[in-house]
C-alpha atoms as a PDB file:
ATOM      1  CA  UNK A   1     -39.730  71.097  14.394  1.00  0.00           C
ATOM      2  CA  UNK A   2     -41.684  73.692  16.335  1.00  0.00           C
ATOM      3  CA  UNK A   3     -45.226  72.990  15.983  1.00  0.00           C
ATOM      4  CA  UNK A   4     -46.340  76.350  15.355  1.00  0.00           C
ATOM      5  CA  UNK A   5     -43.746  76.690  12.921  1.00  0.00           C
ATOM      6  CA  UNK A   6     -44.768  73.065  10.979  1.00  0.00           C
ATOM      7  CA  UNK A   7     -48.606  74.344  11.080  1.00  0.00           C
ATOM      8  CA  UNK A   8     -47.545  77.914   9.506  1.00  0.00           C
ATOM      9  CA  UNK A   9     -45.700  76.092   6.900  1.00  0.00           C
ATOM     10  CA  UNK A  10     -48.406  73.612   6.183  1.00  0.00           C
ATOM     11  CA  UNK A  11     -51.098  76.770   6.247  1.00  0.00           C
ATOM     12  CA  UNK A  12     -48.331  78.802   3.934  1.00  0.00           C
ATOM     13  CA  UNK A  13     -48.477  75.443   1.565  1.00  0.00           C
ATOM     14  CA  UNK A  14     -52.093  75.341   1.027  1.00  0.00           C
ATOM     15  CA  UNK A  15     -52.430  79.053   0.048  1.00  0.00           C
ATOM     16  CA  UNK A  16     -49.628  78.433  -2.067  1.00  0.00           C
ATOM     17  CA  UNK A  17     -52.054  75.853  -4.034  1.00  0.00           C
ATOM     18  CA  UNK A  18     -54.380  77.936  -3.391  1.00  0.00           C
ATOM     19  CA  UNK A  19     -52.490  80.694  -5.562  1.00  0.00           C
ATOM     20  CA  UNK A  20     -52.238  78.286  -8.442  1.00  0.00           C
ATOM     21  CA  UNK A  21     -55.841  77.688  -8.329  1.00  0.00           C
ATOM     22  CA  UNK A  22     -57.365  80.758  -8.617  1.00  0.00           C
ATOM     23  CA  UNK A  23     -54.645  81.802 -11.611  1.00  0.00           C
ATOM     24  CA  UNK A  24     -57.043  82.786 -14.471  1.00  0.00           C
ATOM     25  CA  UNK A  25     -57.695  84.280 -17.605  1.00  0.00           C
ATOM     26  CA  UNK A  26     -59.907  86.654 -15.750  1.00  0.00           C
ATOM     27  CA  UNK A  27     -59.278  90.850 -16.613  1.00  0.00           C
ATOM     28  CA  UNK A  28     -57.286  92.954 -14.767  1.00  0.00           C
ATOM     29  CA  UNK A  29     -58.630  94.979 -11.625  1.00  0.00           C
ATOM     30  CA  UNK A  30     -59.565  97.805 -13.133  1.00  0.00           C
ATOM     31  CA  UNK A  31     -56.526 100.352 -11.532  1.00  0.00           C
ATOM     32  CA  UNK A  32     -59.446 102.995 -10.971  1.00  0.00           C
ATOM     33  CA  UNK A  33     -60.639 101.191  -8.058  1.00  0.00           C
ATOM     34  CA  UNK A  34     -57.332 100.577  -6.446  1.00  0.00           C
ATOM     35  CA  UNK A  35     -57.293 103.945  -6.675  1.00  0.00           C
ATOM     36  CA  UNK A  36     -60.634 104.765  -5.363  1.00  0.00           C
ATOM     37  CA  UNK A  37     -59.586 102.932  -2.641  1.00  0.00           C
ATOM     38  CA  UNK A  38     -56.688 104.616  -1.547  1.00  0.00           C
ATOM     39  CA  UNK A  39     -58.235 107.854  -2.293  1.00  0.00           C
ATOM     40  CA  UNK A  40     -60.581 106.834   0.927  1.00  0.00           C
ATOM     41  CA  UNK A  41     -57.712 105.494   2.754  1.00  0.00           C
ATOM     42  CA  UNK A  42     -56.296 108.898   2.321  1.00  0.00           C
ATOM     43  CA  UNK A  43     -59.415 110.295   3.379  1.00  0.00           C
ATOM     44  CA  UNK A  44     -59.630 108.735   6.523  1.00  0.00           C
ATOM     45  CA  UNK A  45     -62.968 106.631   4.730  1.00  0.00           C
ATOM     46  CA  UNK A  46     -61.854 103.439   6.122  1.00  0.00           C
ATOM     47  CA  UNK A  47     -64.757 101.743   6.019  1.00  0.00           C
ATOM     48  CA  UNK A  48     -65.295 102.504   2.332  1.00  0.00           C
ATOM     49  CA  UNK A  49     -61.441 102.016   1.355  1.00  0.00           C
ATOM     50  CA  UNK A  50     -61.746  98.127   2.885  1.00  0.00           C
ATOM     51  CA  UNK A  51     -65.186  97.394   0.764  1.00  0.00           C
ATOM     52  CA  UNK A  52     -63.933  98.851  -2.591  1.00  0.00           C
ATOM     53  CA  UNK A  53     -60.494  96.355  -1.992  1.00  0.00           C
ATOM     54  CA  UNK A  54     -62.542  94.219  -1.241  1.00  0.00           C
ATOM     55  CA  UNK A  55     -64.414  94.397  -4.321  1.00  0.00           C
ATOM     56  CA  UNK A  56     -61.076  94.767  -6.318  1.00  0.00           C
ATOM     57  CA  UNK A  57     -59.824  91.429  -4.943  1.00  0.00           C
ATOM     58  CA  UNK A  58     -63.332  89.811  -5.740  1.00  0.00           C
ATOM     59  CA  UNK A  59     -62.895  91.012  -9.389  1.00  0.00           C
ATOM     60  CA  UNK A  60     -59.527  89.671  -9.875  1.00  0.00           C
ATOM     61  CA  UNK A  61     -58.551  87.338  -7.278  1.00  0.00           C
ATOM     62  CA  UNK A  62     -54.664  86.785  -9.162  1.00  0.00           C
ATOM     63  CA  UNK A  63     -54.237  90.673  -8.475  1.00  0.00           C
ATOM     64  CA  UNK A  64     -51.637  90.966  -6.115  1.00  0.00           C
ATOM     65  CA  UNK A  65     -51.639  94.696  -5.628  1.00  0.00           C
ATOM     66  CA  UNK A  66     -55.631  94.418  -4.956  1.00  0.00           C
ATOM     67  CA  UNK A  67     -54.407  91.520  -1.914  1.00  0.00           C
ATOM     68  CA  UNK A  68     -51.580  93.945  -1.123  1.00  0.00           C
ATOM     69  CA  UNK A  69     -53.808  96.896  -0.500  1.00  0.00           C
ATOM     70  CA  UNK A  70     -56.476  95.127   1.230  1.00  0.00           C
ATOM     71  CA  UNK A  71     -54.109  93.254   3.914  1.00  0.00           C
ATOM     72  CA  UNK A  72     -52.067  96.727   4.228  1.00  0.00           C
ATOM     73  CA  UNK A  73     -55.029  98.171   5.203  1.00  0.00           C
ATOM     74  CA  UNK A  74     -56.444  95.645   7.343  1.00  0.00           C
ATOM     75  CA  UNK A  75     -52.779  96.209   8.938  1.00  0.00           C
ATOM     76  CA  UNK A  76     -53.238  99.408   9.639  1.00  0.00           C
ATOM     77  CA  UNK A  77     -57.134  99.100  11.749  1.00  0.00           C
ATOM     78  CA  UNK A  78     -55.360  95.897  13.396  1.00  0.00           C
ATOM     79  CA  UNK A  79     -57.578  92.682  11.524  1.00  0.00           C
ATOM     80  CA  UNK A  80     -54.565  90.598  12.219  1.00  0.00           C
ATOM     81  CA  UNK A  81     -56.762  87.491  11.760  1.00  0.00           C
ATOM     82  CA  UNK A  82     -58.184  89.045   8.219  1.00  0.00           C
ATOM     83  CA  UNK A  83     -54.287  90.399   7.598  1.00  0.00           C
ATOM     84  CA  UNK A  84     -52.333  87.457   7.909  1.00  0.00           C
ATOM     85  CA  UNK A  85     -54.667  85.649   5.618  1.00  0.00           C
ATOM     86  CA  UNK A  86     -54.601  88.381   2.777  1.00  0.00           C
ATOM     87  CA  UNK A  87     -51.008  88.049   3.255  1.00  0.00           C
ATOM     88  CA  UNK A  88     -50.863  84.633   3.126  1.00  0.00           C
ATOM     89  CA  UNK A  89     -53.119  84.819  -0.540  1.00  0.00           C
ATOM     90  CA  UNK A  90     -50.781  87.416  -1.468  1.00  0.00           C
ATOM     91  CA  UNK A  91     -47.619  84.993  -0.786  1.00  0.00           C
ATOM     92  CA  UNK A  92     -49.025  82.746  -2.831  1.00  0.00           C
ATOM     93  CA  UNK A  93     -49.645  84.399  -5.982  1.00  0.00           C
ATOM     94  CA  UNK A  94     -46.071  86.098  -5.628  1.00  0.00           C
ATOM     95  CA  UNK A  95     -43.885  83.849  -3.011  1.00  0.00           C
ATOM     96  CA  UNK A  96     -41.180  86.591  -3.602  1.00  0.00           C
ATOM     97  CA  UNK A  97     -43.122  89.710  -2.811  1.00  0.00           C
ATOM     98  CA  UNK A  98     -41.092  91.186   0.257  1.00  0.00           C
ATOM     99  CA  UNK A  99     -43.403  93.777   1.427  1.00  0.00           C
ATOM    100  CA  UNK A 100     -45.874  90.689   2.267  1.00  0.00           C
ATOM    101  CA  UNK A 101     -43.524  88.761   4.074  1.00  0.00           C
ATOM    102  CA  UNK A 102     -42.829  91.622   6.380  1.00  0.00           C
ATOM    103  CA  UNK A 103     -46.325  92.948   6.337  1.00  0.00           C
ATOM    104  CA  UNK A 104     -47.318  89.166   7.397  1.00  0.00           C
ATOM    105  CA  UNK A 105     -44.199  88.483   9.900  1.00  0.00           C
ATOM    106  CA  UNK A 106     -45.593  92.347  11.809  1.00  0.00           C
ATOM    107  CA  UNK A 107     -49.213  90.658  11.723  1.00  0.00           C
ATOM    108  CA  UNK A 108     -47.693  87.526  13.468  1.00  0.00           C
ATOM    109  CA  UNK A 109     -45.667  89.695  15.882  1.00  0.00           C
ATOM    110  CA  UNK A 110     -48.844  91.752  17.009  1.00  0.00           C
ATOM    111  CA  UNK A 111     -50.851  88.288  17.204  1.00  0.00           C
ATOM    112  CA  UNK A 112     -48.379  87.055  19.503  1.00  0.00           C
ATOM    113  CA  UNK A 113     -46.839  83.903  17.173  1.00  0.00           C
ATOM    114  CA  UNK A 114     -43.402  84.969  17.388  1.00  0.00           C
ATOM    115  CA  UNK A 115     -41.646  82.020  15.832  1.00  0.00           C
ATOM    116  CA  UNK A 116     -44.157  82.549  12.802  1.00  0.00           C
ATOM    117  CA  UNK A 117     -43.319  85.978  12.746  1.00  0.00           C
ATOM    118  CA  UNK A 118     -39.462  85.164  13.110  1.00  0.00           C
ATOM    119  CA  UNK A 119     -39.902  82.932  10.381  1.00  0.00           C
ATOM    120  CA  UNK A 120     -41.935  85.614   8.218  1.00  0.00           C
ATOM    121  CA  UNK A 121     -39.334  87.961   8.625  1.00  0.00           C
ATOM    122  CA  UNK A 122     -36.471  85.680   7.519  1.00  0.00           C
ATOM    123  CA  UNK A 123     -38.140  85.628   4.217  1.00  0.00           C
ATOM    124  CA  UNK A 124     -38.356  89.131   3.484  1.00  0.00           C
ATOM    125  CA  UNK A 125     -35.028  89.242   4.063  1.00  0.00           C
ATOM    126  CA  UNK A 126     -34.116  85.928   1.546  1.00  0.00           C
ATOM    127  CA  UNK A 127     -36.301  87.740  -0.766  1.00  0.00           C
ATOM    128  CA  UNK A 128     -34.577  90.669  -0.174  1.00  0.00           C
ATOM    129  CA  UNK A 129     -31.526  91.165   1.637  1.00  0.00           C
ATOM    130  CA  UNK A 130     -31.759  94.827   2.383  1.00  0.00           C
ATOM    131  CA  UNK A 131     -34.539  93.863   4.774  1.00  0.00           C
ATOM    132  CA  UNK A 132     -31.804  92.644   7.354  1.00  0.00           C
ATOM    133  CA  UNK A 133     -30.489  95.835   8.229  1.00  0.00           C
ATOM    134  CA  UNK A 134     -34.186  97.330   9.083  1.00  0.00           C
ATOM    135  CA  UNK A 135     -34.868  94.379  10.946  1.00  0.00           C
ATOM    136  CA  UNK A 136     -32.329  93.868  12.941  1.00  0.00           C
ATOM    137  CA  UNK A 137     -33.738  94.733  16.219  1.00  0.00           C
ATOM    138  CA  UNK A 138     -36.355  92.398  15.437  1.00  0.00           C
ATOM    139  CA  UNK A 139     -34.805  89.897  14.705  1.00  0.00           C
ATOM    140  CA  UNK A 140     -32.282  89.753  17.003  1.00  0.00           C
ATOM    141  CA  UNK A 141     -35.048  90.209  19.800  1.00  0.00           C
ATOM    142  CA  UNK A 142     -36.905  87.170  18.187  1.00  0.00           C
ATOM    143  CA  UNK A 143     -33.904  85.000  17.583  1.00  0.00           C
ATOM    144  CA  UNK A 144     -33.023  85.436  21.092  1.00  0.00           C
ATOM    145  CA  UNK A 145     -36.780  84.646  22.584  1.00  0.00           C
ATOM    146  CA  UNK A 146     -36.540  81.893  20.728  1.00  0.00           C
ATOM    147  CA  UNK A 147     -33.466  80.293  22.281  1.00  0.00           C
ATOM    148  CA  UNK A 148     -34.770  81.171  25.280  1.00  0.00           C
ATOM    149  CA  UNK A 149     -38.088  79.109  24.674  1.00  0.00           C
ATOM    150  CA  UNK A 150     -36.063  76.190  23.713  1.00  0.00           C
END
């Protein structure tokens, strides 16, 4: 097995445990601050948007929409470092959560780590199978740079 592939696993493992860990009786992000949030996304208040997901993953660590926002965001100003790991926290509270497979497997692809990303994507797709037909240029591009590499 591809060693970048066996240290993504082992890396997807431990936030998986890590998932289970922070699962709490803790309350609920309050919504008004995801919302505050993407009211200064919207806004173009960047800066602001990231510190108040921030604070609404801090408050509920188990929220996956809080993760889901945050790493979406840190998408969008390119933090793939700080993306792939909100991601990866978001996988493991919710291993079947599509969007973060993709939104982790385009992180991977802009970092360069294209079997990770190859592997990312094949997940959104077993999670969802209506993924394949929007990534098939992707995937057929990584499946093929992949043979090649071997």
């Amino acid at each position: 097995m591809n060693a970048k592939i066996r240290q993504g696993l082992l890396i997807g493992c431990a936030v998986l445990i890590s998932g289970f860990v922070l699962w709490s009786a803790q309350a609920p992000v309050p919504l008004d601050l995801l919302a505050q949030g993407e009211q200064q996304w919207a806004a173009g208040q960047l800066d602001q948007a990231q510190m108040t997901f921030e604070q609404a993953v801090k408050e509920d660590p188990t929220s996956v929409s809080a993760h889901m926002k945050l790493a979406g965001l840190q998408l969008s100003r390119q933090q793939f470092t700080a993306c792939i790991a909100t991601y990866q926290r978001a996988i493991g509270l919710d291993a079947n959560n599509a969007r973060a497979w993709l939104g982790l497997g385009f992180a991977y692809l802009h970092t360069g780590q294209d079997a990770l990303a190859l592997a990312a994507f094949n997940e959104a797709v077993r999670v969802d199978p209506r993924n394949q037909e929007k990534l098939a240029p992707v995937l057929t591009k990584l499946t093929a740079n992949a043979k090649f590499a071997d």
